[in-house]
PDB file of N, CA and C in Angstrom:
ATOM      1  N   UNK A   1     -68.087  75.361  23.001  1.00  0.00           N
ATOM      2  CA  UNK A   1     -66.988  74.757  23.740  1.00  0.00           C
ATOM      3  C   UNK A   1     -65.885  74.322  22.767  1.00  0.00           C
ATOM      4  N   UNK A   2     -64.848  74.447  23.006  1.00  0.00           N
ATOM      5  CA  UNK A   2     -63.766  73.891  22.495  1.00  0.00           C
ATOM      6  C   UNK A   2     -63.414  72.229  22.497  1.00  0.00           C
ATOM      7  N   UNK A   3     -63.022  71.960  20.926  1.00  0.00           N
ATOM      8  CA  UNK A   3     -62.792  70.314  21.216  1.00  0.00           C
ATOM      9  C   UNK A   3     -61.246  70.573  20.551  1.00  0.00           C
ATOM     10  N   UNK A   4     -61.036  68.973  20.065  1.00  0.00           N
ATOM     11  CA  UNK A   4     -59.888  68.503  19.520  1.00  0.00           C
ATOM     12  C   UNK A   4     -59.786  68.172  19.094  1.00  0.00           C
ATOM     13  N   UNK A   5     -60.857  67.385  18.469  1.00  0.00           N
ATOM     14  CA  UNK A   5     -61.078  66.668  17.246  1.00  0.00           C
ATOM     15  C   UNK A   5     -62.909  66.234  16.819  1.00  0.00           C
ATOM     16  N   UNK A   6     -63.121  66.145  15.690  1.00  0.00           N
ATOM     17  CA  UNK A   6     -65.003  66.007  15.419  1.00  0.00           C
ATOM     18  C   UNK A   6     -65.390  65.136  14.613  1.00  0.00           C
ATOM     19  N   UNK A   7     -65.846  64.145  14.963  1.00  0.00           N
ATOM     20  CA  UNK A   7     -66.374  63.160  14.201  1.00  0.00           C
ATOM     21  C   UNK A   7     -67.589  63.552  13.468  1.00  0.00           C
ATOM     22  N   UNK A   8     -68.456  62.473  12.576  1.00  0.00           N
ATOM     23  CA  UNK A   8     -69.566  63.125  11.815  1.00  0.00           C
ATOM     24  C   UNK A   8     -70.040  61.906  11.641  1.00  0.00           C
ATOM     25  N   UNK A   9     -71.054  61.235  12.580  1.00  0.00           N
ATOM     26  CA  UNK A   9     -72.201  60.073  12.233  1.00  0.00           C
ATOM     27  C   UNK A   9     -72.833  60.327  12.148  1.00  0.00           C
ATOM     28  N   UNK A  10     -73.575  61.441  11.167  1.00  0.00           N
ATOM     29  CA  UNK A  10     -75.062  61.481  10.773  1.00  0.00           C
ATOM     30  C   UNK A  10     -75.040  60.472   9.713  1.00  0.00           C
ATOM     31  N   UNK A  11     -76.104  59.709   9.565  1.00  0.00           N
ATOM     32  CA  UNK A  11     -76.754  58.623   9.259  1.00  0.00           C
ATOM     33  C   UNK A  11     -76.710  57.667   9.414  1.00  0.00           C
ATOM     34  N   UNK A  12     -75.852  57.123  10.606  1.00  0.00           N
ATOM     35  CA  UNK A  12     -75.557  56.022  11.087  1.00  0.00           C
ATOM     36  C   UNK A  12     -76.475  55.639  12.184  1.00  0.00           C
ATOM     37  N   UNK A  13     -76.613  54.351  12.409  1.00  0.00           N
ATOM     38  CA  UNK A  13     -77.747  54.189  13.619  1.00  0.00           C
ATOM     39  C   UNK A  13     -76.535  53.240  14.389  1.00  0.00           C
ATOM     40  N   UNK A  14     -77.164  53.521  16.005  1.00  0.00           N
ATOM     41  CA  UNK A  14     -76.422  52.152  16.920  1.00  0.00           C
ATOM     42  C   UNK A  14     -76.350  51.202  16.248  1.00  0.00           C
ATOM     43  N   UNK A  15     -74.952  50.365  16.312  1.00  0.00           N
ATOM     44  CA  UNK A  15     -73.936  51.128  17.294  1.00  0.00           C
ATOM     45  C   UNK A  15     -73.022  51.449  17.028  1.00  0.00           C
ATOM     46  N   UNK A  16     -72.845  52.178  15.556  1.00  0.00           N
ATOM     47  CA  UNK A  16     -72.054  52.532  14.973  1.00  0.00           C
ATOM     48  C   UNK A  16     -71.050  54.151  15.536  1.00  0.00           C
ATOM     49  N   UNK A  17     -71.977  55.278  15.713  1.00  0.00           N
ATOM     50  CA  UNK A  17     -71.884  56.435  16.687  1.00  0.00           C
ATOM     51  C   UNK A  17     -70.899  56.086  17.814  1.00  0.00           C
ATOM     52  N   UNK A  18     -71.016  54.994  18.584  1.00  0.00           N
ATOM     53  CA  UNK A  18     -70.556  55.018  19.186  1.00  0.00           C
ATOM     54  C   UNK A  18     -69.155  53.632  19.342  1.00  0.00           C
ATOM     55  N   UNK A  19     -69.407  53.140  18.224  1.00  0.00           N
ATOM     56  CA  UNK A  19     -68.180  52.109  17.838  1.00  0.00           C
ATOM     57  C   UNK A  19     -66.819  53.519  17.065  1.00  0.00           C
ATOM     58  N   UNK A  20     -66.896  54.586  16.503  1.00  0.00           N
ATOM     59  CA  UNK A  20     -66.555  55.325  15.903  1.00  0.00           C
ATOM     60  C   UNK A  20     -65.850  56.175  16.927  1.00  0.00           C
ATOM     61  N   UNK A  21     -66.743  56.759  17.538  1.00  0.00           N
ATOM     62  CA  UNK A  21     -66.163  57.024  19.145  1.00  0.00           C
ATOM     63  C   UNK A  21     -65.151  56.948  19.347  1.00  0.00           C
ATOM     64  N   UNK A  22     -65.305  55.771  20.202  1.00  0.00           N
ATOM     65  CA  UNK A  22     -64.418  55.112  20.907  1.00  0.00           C
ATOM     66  C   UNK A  22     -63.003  54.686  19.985  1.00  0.00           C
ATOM     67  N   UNK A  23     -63.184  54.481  18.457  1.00  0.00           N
ATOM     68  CA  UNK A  23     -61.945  54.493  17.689  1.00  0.00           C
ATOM     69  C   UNK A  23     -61.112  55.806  17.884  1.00  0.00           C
ATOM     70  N   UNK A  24     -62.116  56.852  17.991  1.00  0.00           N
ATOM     71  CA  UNK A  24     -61.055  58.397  17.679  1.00  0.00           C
ATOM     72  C   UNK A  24     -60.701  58.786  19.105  1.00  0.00           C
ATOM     73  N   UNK A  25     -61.345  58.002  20.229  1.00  0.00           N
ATOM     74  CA  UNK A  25     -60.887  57.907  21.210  1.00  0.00           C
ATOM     75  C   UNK A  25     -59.504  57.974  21.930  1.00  0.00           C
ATOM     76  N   UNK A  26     -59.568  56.762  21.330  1.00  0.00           N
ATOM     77  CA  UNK A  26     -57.854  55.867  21.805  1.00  0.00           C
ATOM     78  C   UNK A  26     -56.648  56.297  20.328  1.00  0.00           C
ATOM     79  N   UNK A  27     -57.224  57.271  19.920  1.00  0.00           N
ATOM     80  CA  UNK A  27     -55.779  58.184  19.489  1.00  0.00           C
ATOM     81  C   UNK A  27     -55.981  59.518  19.606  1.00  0.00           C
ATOM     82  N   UNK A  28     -56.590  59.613  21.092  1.00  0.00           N
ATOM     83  CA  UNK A  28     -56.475  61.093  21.840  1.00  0.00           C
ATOM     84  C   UNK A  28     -55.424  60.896  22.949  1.00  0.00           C
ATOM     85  N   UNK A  29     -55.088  61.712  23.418  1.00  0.00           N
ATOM     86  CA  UNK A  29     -54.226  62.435  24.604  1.00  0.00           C
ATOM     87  C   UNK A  29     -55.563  62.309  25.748  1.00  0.00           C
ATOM     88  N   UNK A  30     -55.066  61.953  26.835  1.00  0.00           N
ATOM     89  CA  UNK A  30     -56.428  62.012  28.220  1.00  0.00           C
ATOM     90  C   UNK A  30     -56.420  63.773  27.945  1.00  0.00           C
ATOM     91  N   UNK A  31     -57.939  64.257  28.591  1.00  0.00           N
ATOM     92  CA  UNK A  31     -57.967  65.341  28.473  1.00  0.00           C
ATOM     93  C   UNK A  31     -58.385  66.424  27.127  1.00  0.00           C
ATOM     94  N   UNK A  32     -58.310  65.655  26.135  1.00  0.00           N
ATOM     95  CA  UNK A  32     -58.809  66.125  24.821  1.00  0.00           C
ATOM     96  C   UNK A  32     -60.145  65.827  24.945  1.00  0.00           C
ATOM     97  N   UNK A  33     -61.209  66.996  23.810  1.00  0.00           N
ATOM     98  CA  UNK A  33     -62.212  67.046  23.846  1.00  0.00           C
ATOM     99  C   UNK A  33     -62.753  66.223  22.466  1.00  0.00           C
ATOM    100  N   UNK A  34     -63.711  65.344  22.082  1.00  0.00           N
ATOM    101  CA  UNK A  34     -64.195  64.704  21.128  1.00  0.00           C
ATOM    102  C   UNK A  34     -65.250  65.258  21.260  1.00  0.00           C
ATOM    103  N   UNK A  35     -65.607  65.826  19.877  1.00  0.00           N
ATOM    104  CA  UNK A  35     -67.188  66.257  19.587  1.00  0.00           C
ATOM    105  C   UNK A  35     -67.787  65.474  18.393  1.00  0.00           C
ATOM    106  N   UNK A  36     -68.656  64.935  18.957  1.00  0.00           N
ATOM    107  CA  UNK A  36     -69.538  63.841  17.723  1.00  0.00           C
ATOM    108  C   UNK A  36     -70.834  63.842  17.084  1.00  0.00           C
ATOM    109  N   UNK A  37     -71.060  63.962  15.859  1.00  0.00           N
ATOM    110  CA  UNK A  37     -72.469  64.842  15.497  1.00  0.00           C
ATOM    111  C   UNK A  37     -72.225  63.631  15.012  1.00  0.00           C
ATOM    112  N   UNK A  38     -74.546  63.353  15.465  1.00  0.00           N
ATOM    113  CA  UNK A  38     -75.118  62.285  15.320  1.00  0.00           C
ATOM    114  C   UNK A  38     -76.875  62.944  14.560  1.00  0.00           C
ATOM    115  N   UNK A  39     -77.592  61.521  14.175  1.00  0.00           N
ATOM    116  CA  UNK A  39     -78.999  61.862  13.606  1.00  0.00           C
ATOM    117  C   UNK A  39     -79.674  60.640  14.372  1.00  0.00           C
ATOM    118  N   UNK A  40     -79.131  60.390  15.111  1.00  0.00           N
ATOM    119  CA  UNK A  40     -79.178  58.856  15.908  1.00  0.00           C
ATOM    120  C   UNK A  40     -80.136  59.410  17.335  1.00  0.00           C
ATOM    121  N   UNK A  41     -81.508  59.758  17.503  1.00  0.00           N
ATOM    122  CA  UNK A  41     -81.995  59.786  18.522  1.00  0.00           C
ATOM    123  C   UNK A  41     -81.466  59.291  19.977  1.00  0.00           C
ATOM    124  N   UNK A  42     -80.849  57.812  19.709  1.00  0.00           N
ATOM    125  CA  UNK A  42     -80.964  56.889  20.752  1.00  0.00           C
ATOM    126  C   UNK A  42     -79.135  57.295  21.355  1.00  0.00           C
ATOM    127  N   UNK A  43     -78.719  57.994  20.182  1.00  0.00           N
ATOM    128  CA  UNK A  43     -77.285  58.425  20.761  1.00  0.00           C
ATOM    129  C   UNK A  43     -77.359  59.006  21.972  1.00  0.00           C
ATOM    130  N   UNK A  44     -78.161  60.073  22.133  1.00  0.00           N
ATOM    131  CA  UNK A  44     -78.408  60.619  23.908  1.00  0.00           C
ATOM    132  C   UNK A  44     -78.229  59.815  24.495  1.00  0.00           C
ATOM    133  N   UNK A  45     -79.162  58.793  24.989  1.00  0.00           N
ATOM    134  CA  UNK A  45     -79.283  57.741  25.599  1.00  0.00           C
ATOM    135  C   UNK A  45     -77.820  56.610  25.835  1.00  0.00           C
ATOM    136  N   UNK A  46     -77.046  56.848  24.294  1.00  0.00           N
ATOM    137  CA  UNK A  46     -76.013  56.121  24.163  1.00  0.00           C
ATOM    138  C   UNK A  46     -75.012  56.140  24.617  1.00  0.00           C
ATOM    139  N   UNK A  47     -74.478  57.716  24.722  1.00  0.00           N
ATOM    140  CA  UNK A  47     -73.053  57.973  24.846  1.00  0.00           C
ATOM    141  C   UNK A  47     -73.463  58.331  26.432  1.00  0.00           C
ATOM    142  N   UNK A  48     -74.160  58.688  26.667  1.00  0.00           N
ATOM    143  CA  UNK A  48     -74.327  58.699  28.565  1.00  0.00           C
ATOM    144  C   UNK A  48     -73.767  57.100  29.297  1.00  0.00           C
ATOM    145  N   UNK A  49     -74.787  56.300  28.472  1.00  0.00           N
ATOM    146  CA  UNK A  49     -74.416  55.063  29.054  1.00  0.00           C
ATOM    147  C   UNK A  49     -72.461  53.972  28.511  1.00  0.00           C
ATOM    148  N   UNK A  50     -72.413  54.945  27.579  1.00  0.00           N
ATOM    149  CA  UNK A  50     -71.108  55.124  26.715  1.00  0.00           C
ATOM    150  C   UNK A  50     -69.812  55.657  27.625  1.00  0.00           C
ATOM    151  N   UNK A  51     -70.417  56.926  28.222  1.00  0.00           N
ATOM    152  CA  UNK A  51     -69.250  57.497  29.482  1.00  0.00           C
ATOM    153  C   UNK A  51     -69.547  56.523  30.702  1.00  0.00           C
ATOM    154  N   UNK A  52     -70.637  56.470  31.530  1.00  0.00           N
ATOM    155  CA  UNK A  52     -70.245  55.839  32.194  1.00  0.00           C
ATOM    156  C   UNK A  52     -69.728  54.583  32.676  1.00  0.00           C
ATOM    157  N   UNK A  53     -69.121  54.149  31.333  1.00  0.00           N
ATOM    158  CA  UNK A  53     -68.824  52.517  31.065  1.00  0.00           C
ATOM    159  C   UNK A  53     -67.414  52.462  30.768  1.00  0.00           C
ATOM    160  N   UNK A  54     -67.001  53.849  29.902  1.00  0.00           N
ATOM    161  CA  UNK A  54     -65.760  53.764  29.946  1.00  0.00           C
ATOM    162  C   UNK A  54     -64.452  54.525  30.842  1.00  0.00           C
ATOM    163  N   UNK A  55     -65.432  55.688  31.575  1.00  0.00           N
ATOM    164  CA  UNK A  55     -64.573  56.782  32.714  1.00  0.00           C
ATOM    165  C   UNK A  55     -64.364  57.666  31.845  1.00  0.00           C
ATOM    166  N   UNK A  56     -64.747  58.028  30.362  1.00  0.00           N
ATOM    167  CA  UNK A  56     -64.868  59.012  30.114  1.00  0.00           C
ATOM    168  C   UNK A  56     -65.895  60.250  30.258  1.00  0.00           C
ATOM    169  N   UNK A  57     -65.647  61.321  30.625  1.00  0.00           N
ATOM    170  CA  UNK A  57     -66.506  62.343  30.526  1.00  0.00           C
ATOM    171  C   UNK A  57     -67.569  62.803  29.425  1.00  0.00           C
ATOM    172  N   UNK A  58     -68.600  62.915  29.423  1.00  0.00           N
ATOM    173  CA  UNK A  58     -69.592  62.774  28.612  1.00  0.00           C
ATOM    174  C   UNK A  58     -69.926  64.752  28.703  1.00  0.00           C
ATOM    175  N   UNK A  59     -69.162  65.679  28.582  1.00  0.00           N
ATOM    176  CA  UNK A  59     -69.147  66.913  29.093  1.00  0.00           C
ATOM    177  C   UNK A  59     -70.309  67.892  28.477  1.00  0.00           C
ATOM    178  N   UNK A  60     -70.998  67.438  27.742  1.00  0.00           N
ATOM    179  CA  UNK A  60     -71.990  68.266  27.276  1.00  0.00           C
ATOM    180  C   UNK A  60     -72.902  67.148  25.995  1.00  0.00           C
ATOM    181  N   UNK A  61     -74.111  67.549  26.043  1.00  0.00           N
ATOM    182  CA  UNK A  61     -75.019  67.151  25.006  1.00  0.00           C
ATOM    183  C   UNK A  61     -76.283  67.742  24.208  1.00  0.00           C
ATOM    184  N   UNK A  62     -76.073  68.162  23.159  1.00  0.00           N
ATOM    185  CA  UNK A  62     -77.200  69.183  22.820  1.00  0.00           C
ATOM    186  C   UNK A  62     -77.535  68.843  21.672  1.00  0.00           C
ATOM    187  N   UNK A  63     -78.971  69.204  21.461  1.00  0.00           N
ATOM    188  CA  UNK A  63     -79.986  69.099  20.038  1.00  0.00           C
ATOM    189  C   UNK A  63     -80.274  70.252  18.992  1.00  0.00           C
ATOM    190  N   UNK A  64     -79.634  70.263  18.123  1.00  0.00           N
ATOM    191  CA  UNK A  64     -79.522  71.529  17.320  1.00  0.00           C
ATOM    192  C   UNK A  64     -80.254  70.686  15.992  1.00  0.00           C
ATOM    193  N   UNK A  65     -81.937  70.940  15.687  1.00  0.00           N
ATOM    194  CA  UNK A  65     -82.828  70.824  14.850  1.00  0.00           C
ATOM    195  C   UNK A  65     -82.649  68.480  14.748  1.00  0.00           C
ATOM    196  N   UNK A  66     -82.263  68.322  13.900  1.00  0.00           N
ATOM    197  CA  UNK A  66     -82.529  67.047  13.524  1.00  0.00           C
ATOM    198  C   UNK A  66     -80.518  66.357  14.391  1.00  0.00           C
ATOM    199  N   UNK A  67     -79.900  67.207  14.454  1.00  0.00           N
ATOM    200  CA  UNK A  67     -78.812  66.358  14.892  1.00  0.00           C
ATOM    201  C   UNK A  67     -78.246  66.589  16.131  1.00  0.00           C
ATOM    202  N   UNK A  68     -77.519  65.641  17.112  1.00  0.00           N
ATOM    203  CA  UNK A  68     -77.357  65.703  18.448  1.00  0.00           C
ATOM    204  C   UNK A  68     -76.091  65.474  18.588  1.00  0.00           C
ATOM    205  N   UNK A  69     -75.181  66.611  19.177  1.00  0.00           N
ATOM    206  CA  UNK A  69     -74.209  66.891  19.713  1.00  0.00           C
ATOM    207  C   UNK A  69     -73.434  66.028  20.682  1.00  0.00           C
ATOM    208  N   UNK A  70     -72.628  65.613  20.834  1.00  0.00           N
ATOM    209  CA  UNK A  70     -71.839  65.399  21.853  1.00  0.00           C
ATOM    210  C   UNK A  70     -70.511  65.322  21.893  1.00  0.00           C
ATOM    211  N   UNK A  71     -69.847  65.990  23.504  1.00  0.00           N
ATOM    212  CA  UNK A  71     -68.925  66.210  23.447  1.00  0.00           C
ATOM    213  C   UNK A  71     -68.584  65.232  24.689  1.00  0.00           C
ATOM    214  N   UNK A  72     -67.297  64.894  24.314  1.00  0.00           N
ATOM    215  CA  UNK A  72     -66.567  63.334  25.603  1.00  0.00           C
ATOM    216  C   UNK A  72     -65.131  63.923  25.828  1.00  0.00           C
ATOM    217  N   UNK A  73     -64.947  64.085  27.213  1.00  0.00           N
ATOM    218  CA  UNK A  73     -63.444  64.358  27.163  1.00  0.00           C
ATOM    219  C   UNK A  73     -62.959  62.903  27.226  1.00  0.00           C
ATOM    220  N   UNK A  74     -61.466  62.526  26.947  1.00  0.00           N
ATOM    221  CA  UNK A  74     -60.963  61.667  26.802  1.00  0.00           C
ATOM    222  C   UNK A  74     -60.590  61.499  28.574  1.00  0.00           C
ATOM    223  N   UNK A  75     -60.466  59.961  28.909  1.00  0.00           N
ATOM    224  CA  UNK A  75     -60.066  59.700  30.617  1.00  0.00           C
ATOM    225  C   UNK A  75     -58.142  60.041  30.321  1.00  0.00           C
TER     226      UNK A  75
END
């Protein structure tokens, strides 16, 4: 999938992943794609409860060996 910009929290644990986020967030355009590579298990769990808290789209999430994907469109 196409993004717009990609963060990189591997080795960070909550709630950093998702304090980071939300910074590269709010200097997107609504509609831009954020893709955020994590090593943070609990990030799944995180950024789900992450979109539905902020009205952003949580548009995909995937596990590729030890690190977990996610992509958030901006509201």
């Amino acid at each position: 999938m196409q993004f717009d910009k990609e963060i990189d929290t591997r080795g960070l644990n909550c709630p950093l992943p998702i304090l980071k986020a939300k910074k590269a967030l709010t200097d997107m355009q609504s509609g831009q794609v954020l893709k955020v590579v994590a090593t943070d298990a609990g990030s799944l769990r995180d950024f789900q409860a992450f979109a539905k808290q902020t009205g952003n789209e949580l548009v995909e999430q995937q596990t590729q060996g030890q690190e977990f994907i996610h992509l958030l469109r901006r509201r």
